[in-house]
Protein backbone atom coordinates (compact mmCIF):
# COMPACT_ATOMS: atom_id res chain seq x y z
CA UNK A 1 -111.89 24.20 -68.10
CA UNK A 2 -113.12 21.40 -66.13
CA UNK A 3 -113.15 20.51 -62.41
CA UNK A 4 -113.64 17.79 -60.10
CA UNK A 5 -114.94 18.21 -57.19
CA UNK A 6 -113.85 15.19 -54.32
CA UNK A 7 -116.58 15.87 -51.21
CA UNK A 8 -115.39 14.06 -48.15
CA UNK A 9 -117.53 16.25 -45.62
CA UNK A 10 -120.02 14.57 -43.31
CA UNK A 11 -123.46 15.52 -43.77
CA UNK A 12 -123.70 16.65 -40.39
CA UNK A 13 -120.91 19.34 -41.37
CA UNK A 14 -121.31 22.50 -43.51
CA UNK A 15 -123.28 21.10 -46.55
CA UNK A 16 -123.51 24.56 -47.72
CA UNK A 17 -119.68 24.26 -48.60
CA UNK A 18 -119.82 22.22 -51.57
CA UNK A 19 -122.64 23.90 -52.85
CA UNK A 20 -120.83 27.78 -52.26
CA UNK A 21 -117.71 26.23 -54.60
CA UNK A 22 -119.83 24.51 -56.84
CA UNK A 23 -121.22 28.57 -57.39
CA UNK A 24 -117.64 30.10 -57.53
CA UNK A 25 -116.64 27.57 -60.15
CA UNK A 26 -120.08 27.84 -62.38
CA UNK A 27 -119.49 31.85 -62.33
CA UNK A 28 -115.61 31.06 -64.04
CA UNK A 29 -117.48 28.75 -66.56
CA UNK A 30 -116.09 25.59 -65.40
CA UNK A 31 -117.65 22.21 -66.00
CA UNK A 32 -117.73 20.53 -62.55
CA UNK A 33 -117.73 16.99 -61.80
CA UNK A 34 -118.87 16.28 -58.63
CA UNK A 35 -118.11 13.43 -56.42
CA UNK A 36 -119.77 12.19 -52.74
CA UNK A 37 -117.42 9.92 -51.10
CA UNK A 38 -120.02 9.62 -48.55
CA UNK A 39 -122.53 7.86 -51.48
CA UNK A 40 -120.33 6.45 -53.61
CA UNK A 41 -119.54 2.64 -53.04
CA UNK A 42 -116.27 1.91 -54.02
CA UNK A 43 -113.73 -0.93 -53.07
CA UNK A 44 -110.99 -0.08 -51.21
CA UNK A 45 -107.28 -0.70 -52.63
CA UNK A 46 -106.10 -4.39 -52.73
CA UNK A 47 -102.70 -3.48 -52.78
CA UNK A 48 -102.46 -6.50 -54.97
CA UNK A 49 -99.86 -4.96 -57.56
CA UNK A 50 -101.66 -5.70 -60.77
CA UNK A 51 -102.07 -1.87 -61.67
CA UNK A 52 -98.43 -2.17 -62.03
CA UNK A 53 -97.25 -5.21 -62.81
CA UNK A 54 -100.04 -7.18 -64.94
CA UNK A 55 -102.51 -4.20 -65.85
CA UNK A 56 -100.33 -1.38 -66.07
CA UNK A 57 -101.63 1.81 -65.15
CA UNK A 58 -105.18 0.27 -64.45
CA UNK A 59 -106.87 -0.45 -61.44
CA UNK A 60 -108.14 -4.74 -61.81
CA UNK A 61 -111.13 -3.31 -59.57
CA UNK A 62 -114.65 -2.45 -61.48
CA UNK A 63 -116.43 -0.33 -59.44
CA UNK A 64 -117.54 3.69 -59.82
CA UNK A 65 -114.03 4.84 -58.30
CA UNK A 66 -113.00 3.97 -61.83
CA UNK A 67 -115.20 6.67 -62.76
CA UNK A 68 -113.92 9.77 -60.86
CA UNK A 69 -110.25 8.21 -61.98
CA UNK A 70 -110.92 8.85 -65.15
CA UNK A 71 -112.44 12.36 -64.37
CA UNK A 72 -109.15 13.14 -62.21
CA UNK A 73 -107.03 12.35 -65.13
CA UNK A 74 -109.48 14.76 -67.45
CA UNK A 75 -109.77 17.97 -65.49
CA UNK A 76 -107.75 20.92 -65.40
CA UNK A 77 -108.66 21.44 -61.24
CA UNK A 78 -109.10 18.56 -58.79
CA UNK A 79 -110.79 20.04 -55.34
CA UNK A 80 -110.86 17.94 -52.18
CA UNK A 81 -113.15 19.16 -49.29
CA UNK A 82 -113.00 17.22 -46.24
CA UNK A 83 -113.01 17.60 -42.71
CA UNK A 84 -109.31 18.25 -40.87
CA UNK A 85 -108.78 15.12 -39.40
CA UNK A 86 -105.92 13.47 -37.69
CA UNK A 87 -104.40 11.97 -40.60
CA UNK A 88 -104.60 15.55 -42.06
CA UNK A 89 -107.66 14.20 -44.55
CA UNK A 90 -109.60 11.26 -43.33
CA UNK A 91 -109.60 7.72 -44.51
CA UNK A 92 -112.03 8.29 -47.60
CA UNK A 93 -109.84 10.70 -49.33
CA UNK A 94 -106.43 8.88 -48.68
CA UNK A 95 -108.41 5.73 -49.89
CA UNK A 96 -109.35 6.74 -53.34
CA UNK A 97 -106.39 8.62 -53.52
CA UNK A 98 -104.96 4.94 -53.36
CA UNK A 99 -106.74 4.19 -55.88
CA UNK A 100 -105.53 6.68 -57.85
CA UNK A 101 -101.98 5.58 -58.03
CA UNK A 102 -101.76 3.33 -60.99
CA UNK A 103 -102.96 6.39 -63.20
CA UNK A 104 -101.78 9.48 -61.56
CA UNK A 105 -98.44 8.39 -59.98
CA UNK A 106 -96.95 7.14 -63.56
CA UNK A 107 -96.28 9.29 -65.74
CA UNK A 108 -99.13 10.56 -68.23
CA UNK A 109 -99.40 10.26 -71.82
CA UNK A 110 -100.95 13.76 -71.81
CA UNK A 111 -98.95 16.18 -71.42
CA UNK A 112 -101.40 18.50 -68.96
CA UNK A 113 -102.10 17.76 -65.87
CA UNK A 114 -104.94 18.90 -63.55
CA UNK A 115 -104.01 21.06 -60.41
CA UNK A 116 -104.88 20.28 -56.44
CA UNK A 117 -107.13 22.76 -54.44
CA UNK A 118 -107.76 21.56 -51.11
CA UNK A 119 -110.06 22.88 -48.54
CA UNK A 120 -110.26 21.82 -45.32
CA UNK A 121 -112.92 22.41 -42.59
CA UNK A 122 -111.80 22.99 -38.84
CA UNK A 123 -113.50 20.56 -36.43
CA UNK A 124 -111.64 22.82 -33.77
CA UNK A 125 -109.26 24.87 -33.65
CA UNK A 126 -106.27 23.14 -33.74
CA UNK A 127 -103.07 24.28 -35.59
CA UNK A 128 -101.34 21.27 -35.61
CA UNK A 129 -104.14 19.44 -37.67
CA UNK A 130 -104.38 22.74 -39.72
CA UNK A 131 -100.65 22.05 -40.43
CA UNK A 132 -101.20 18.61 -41.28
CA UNK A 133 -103.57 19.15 -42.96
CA UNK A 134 -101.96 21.67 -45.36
CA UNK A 135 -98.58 19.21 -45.40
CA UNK A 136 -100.80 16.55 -46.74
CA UNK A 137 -102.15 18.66 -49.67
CA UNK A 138 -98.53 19.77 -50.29
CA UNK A 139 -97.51 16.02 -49.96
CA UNK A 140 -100.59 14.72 -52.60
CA UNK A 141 -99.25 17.49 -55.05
CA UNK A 142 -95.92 15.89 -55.37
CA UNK A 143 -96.51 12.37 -55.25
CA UNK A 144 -99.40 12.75 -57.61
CA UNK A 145 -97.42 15.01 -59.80
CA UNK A 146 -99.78 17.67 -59.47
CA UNK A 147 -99.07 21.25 -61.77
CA UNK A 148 -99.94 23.07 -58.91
CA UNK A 149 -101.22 23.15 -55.49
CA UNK A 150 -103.17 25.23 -52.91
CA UNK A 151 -105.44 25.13 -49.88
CA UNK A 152 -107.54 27.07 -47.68
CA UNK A 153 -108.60 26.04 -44.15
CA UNK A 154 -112.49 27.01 -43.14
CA UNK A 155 -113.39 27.28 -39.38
CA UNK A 156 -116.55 25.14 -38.99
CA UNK A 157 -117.54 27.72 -36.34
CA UNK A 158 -117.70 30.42 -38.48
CA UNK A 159 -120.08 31.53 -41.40
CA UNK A 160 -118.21 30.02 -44.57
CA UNK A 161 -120.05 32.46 -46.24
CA UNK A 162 -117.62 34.96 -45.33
CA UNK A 163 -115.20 33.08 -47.29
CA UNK A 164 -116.79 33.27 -50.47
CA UNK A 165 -114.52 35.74 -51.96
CA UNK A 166 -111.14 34.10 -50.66
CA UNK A 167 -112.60 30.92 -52.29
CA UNK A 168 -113.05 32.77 -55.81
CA UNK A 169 -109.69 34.09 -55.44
CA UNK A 170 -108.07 30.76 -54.53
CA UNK A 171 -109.99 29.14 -57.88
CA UNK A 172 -109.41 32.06 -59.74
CA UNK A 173 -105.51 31.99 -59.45
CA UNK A 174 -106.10 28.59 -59.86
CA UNK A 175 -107.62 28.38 -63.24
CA UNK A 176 -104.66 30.40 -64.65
CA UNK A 177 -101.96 28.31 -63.44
């Protein structure tokens, strides 16, 4: 099985988060891809229409997003960790998401598809952004045509640590879907 692993967390956040998944996946023998949104430079979308119309199902940019695209569209797991924001994500996910759209939106010549595993990290305590944020997991699962789809919401103030075995779990149950 392989997994990709989209970090959207701040560095002045729980770095220690990546790292306890990246474990939890290694110990279930998955290959992991993973991918710093905070390092990587990539080009926002143009929203010029040439991934549909003159380059279907290809992004006209050249840049490394093309990279994790292509790892997306190969794994069995896709896991986005990012702060709870407003917007339920923050800008960096919904932008390569974005950029994602020519591939994952039309329909795949393979016939498996990987399988969304969000967690989000609580700023504050706010249920309203917790609900957002789980409504925009739910939301990327369908318009991405996700298998599958699950999340788990991590209070910043508390010692992730503690959700170690949740987190194995949550991939576990995962990995069979």
């Amino acid at each position: 099985m392989k997994a990709v692993i989209i970090d959207a967390l701040d560095k002045e956040h729980i770095s220690g988060l990546v790292d306890v998944l990246m474990q939890e996946l290694k110990q279930l023998a998955i290959v992991i891809d993973h991918y710093d949104l905070g390092t990587l430079d990539f080009e926002k979308c143009r929203e010029c229409y040439h991934c549909w119309l003159k380059t279907p199902g290809k992004c006209v940019i050249q840049d490394p997003g093309n990279d994790w695209v292509r790892a997306i569209v190969q794994s069995d797991l896709v896991v986005v960790v990012t702060a709870i924001r407003d917007d339920g994500i923050g800008r960096d996910v919904a932008e390569m998401f974005k950029r994602m759209i020519p591939t994952l939106a039309q329909p795949l010549k393979k016939a498996k598809r990987p399988r969304l595993f969000g967690v989000g990290l609580s700023l504050e305590r706010d249920t309203m952004l917790e609900k957002n944020f789980q409504e925009k997991i739910r939301r990327l699962a369908i318009d991405f045509r996700f298998t599958a789809y699950d999340s788990i919401i991590i209070d910043s103030e508390e010692d992730f640590l503690q959700h170690t075995e949740i987190i194995h779990a949550k991939i576990s149950k995962a990995n069979q879907l």
